[in-house]
PDB file of N, CA and C in Angstrom:
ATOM      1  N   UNK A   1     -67.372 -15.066-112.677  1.00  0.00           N
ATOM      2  CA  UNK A   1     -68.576 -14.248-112.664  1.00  0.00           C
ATOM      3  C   UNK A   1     -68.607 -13.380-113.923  1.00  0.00           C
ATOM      4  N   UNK A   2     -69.885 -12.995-114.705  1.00  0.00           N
ATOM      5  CA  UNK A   2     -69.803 -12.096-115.537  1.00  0.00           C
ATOM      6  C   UNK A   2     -69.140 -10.621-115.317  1.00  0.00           C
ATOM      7  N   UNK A   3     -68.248 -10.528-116.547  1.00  0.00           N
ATOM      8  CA  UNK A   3     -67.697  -9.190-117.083  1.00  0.00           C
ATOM      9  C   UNK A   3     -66.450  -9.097-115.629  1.00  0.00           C
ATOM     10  N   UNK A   4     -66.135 -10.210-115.195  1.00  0.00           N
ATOM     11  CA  UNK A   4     -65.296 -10.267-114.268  1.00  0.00           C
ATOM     12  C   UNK A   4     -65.267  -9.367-112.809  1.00  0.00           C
ATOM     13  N   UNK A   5     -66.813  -9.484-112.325  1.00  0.00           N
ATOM     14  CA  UNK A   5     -67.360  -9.222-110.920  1.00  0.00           C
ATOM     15  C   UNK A   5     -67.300  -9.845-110.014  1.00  0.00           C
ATOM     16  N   UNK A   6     -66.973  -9.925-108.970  1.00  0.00           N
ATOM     17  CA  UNK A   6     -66.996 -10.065-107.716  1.00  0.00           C
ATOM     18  C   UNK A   6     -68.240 -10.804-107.473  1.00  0.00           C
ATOM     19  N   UNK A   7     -68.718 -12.149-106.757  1.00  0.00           N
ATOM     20  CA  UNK A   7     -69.833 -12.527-106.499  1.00  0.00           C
ATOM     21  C   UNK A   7     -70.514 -11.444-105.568  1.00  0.00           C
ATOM     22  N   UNK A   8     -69.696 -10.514-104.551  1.00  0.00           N
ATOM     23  CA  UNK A   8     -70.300  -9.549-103.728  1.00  0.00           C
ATOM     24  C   UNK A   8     -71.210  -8.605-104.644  1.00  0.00           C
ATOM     25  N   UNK A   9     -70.382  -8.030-105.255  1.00  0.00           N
ATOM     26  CA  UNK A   9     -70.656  -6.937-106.266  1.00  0.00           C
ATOM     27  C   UNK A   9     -71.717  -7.375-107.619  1.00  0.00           C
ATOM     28  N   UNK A  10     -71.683  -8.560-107.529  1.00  0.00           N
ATOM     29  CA  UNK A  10     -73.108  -9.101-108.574  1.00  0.00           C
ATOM     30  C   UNK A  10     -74.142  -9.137-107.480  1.00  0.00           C
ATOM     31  N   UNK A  11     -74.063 -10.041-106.349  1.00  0.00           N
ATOM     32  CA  UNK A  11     -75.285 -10.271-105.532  1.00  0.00           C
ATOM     33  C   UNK A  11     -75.963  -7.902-105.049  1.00  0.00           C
ATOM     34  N   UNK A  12     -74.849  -7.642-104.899  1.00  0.00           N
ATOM     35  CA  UNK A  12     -75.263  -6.070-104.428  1.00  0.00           C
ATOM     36  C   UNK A  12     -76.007  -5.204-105.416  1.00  0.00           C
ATOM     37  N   UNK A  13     -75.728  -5.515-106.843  1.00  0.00           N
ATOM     38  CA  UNK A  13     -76.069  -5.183-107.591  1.00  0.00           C
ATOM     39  C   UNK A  13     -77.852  -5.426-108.039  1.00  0.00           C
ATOM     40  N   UNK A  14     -77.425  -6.997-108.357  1.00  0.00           N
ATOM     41  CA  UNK A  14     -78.806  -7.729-108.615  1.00  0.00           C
ATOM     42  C   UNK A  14     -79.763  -7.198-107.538  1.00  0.00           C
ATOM     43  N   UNK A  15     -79.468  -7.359-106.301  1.00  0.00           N
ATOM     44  CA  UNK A  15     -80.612  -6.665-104.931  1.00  0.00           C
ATOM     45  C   UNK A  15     -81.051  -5.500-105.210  1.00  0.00           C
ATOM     46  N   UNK A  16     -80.111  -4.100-105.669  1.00  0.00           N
ATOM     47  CA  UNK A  16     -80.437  -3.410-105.594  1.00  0.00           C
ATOM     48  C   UNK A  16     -81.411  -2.745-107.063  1.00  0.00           C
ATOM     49  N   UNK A  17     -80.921  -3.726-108.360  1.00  0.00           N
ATOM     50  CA  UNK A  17     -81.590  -3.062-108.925  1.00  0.00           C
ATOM     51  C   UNK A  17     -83.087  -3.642-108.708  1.00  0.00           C
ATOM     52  N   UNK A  18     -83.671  -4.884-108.376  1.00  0.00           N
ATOM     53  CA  UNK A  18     -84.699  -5.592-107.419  1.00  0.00           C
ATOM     54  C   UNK A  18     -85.546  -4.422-107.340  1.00  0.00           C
ATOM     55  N   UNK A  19     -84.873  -3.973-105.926  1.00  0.00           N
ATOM     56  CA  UNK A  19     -85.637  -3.196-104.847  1.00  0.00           C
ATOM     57  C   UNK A  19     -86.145  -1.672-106.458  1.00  0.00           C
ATOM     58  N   UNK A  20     -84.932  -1.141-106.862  1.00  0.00           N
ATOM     59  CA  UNK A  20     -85.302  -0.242-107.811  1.00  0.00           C
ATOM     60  C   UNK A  20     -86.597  -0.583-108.555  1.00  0.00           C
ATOM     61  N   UNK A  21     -86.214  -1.698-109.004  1.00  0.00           N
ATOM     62  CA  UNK A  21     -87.915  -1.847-109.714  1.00  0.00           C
ATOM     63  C   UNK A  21     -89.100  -2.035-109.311  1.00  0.00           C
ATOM     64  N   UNK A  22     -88.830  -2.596-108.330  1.00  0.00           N
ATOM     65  CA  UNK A  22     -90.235  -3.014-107.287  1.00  0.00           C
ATOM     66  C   UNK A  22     -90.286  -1.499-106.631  1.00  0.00           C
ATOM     67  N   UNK A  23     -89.788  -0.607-106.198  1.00  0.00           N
ATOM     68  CA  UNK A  23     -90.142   0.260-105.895  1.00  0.00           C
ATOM     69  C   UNK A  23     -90.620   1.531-106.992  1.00  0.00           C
ATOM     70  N   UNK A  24     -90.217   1.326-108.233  1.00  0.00           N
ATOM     71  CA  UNK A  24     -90.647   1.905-109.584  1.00  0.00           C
ATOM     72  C   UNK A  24     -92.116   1.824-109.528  1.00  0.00           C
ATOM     73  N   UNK A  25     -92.745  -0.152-109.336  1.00  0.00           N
ATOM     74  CA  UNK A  25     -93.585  -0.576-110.248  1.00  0.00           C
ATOM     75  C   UNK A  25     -94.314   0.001-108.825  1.00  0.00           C
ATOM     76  N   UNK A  26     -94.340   0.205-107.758  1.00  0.00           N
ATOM     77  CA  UNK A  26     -95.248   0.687-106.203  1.00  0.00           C
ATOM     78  C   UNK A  26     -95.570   2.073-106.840  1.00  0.00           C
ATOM     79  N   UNK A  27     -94.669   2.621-106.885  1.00  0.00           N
ATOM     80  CA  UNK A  27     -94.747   4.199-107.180  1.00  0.00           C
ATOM     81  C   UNK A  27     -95.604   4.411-108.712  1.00  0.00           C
ATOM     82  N   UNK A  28     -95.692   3.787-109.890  1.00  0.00           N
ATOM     83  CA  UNK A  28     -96.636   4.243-110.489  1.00  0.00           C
ATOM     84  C   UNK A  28     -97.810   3.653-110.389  1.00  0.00           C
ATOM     85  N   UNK A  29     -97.948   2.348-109.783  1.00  0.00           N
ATOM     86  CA  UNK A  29     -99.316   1.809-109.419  1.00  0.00           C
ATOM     87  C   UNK A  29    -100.228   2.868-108.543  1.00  0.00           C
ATOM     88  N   UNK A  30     -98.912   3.424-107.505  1.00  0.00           N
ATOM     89  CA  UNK A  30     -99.895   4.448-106.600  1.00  0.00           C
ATOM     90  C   UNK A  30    -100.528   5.765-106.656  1.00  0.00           C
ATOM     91  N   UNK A  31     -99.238   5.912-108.156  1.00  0.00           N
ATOM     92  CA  UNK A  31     -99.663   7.529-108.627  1.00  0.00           C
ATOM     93  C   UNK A  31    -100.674   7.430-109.773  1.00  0.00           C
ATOM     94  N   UNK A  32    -100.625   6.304-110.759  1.00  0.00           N
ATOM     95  CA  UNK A  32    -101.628   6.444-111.796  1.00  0.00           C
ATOM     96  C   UNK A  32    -102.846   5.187-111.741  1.00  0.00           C
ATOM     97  N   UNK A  33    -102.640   4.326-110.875  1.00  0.00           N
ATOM     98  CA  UNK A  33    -103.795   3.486-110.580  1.00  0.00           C
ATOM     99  C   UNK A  33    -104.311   2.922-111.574  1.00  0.00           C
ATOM    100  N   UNK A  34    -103.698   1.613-112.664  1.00  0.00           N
ATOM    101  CA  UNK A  34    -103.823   1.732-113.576  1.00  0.00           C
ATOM    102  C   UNK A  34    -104.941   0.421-113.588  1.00  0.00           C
ATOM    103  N   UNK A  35    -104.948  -0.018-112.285  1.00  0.00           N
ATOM    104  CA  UNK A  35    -105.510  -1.528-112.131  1.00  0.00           C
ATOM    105  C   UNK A  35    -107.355  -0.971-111.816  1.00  0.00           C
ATOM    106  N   UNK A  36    -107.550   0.080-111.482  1.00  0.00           N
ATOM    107  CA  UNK A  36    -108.930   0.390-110.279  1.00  0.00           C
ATOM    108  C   UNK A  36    -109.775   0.211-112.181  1.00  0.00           C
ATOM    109  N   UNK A  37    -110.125   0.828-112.858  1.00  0.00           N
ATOM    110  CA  UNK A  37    -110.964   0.459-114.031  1.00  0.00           C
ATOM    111  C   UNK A  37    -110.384  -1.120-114.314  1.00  0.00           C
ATOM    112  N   UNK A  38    -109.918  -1.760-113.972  1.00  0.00           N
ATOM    113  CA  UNK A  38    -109.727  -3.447-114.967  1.00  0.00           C
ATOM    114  C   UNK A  38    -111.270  -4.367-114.952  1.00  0.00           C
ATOM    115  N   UNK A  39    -111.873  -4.219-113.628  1.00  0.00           N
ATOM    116  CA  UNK A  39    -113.178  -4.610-113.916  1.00  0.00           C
ATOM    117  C   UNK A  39    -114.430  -4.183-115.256  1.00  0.00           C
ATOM    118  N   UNK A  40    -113.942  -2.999-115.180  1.00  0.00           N
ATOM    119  CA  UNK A  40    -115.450  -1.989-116.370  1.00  0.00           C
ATOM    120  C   UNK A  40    -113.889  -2.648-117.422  1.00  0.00           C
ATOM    121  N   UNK A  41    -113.224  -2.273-117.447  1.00  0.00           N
ATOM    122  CA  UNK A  41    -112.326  -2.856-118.869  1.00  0.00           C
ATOM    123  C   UNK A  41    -112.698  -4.183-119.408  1.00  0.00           C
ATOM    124  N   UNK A  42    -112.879  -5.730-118.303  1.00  0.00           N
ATOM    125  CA  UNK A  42    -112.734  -6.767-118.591  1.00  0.00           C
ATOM    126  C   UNK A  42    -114.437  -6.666-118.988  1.00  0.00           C
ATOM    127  N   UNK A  43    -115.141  -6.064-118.610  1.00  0.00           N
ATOM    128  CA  UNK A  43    -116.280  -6.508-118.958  1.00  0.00           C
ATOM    129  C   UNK A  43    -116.982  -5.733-120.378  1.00  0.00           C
ATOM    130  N   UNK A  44    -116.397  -4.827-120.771  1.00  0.00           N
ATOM    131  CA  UNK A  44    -116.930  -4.167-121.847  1.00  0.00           C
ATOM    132  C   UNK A  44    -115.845  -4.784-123.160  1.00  0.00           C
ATOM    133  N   UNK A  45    -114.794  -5.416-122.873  1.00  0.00           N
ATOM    134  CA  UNK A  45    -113.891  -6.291-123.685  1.00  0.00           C
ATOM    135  C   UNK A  45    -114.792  -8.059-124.024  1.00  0.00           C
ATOM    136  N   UNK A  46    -115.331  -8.094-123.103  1.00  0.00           N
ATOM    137  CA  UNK A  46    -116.155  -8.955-122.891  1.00  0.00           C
ATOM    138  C   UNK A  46    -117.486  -8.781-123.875  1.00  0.00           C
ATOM    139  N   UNK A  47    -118.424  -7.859-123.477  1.00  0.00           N
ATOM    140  CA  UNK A  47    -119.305  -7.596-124.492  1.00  0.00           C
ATOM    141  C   UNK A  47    -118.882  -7.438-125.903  1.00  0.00           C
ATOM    142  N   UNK A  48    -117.927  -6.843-126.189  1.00  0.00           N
ATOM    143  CA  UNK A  48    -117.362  -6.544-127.581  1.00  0.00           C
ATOM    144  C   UNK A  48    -117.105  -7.944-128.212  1.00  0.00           C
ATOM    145  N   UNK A  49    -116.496  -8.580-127.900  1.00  0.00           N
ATOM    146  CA  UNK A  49    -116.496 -10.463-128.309  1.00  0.00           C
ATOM    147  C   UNK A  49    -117.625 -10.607-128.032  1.00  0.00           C
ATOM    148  N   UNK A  50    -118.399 -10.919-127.222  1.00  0.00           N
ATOM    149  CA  UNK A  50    -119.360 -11.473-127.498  1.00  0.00           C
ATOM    150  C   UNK A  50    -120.599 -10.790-128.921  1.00  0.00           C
ATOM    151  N   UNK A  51    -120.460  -9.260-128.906  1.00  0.00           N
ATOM    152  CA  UNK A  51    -121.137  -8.816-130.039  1.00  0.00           C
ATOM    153  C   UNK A  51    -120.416  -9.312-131.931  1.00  0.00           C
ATOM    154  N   UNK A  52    -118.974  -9.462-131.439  1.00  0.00           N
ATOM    155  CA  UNK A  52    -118.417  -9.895-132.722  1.00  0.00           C
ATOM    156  C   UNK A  52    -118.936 -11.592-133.284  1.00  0.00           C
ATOM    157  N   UNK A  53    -119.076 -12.330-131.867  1.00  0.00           N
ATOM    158  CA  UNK A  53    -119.454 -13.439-132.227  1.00  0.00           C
ATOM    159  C   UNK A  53    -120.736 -13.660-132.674  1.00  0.00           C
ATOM    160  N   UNK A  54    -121.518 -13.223-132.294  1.00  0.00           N
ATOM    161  CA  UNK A  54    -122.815 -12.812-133.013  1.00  0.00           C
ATOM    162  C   UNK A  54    -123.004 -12.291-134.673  1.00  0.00           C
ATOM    163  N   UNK A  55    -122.267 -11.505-134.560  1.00  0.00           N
ATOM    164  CA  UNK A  55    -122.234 -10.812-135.903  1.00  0.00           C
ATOM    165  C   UNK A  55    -121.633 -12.224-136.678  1.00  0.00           C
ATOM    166  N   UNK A  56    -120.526 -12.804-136.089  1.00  0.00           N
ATOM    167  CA  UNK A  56    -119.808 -13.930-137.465  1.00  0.00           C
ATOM    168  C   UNK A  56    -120.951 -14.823-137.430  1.00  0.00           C
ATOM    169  N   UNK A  57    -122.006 -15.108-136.418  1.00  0.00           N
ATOM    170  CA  UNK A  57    -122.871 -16.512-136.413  1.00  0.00           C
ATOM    171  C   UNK A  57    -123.804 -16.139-137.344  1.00  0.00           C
ATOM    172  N   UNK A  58    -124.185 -14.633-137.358  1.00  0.00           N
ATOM    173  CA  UNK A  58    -125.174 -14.178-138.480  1.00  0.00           C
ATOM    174  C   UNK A  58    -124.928 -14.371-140.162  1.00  0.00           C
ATOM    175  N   UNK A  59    -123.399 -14.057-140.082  1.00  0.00           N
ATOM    176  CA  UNK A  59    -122.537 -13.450-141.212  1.00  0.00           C
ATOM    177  C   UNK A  59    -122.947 -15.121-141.908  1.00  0.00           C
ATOM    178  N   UNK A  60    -122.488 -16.315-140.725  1.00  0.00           N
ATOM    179  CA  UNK A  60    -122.420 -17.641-141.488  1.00  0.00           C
ATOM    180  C   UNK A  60    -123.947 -18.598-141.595  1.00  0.00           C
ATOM    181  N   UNK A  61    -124.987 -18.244-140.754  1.00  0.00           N
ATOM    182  CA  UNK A  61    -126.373 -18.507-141.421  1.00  0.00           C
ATOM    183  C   UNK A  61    -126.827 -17.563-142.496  1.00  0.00           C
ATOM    184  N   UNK A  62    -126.243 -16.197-143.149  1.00  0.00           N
ATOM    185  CA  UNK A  62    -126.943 -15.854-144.273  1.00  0.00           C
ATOM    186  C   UNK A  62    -126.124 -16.261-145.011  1.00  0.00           C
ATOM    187  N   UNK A  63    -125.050 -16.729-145.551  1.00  0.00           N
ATOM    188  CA  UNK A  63    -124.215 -16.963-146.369  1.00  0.00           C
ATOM    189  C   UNK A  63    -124.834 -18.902-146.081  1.00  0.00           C
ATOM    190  N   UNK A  64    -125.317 -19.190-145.344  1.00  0.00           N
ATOM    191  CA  UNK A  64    -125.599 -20.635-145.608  1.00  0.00           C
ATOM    192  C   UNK A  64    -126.433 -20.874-146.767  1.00  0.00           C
TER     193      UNK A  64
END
């Protein structure tokens, strides 16, 4: 086993740091809510490409 561990002491380990992170990634999802704007995000990311693509289709019929 690595660094000469115990399969107990790797499997106890690996679980627990698991649970540590998954309980990290709960706890700031719940305190800063980072997902509730992703809709108004995806869609104004959305308009912005689509206004850039416009602008290059213009950029390449006056330069035609």
């Amino acid at each position: 086993m690595p660094a000469g561990v115990s399969w107990g002491q790797y499997t106890k380990f690996l679980g627990s740091a698991l649970l540590a992170m998954m309980a990290g990634s709960q706890a700031v999802h719940l305190y800063y809510k980072p997902l509730d704007d992703l809709p108004v995000y995806i869609e104004r990311e959305q308009h912005h490409h689509q206004q850039e693509q416009q602008q290059q289709q213009h950029h390449q019929q006056a330069a035609s």
